[in-house]
Protein backbone atom coordinates (compact mmCIF):
# COMPACT_ATOMS: atom_id res chain seq x y z
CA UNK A 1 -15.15 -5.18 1.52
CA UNK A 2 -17.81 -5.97 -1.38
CA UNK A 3 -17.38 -8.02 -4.33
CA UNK A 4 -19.18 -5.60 -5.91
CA UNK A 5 -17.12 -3.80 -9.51
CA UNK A 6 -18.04 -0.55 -10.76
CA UNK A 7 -17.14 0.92 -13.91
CA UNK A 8 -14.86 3.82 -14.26
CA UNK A 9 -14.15 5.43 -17.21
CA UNK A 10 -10.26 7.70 -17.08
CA UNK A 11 -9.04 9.83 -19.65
CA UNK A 12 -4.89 9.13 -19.70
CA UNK A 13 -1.68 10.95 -21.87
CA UNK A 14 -0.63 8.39 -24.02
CA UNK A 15 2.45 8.24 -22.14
CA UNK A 16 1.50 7.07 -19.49
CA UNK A 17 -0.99 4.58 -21.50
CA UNK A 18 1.81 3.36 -23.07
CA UNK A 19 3.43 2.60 -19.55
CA UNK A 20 0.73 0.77 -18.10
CA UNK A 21 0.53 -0.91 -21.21
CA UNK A 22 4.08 -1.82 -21.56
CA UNK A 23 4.21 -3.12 -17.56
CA UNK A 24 1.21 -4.91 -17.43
CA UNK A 25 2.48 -6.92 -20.28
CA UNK A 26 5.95 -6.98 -18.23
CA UNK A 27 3.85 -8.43 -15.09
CA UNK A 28 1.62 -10.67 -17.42
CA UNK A 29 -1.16 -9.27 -15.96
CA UNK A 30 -4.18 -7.37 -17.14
CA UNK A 31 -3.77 -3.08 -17.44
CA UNK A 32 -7.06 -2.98 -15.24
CA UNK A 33 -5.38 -5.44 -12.63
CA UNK A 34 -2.29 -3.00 -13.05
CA UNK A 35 -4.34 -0.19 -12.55
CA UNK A 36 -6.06 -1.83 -9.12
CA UNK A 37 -2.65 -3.03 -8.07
CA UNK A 38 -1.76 0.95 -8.01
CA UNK A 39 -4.73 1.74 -6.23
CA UNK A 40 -4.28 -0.52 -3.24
CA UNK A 41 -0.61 0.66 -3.13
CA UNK A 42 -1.35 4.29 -2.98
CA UNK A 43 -4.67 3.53 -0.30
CA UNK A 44 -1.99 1.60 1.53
CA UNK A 45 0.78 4.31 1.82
CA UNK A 46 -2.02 6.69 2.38
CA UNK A 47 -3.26 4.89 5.61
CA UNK A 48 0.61 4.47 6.38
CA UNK A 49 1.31 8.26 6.52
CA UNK A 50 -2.07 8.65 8.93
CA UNK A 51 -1.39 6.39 11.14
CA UNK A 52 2.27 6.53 10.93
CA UNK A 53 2.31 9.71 14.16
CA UNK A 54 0.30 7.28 16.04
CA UNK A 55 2.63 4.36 15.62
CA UNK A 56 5.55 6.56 16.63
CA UNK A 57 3.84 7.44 19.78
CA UNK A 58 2.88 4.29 20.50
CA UNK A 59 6.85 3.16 19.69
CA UNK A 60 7.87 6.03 22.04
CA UNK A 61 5.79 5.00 24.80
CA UNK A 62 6.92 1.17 24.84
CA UNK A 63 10.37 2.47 24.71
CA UNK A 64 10.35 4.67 27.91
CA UNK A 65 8.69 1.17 29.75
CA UNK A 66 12.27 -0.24 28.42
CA UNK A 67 10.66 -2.29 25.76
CA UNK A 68 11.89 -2.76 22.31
CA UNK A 69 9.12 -3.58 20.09
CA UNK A 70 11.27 -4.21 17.16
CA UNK A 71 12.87 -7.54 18.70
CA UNK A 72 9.41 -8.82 20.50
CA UNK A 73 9.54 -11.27 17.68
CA UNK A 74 10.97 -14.79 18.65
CA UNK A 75 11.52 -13.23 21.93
CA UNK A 76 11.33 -15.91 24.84
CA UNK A 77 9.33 -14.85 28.07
């Protein structure tokens, strides 16, 4: 990913102004960080949803091999 910033400029209700304003202060963090906090969270549950058939699948198919992938953590071979 590129350090590169671009400029965007957003026309917002001053209701929800007012509630980035008033939890960006809560967070003690900037409204622009707010605002790119938001975005990574909605790209995140966005690739989530994709993917999220494909994981299943994949779940499915380790399953029927009689493995259980949600305790291959600490597991000793």
């Amino acid at each position: 990913m590129s350090d590169e910033r671009v400029g965007m400029n957003l026309r917002l209700s001053p209701e929800k102004n007012n509630w980035l304003n008033k939890r960006a202060a809560e967070m003690g963090i900037s409204k622009n960080g707010l605002v790119t906090l938001i975005i990574d969270k909605y790209i995140d549950d966005d690739n989530l949803k994709r993917f999220l058939p494909e994981i299943l699948r994949l779940k499915d198919e380790f399953e029927k091999n009689g493995i259980d992938i949600f305790n291959l953590v600490g597991e000793k071979k």
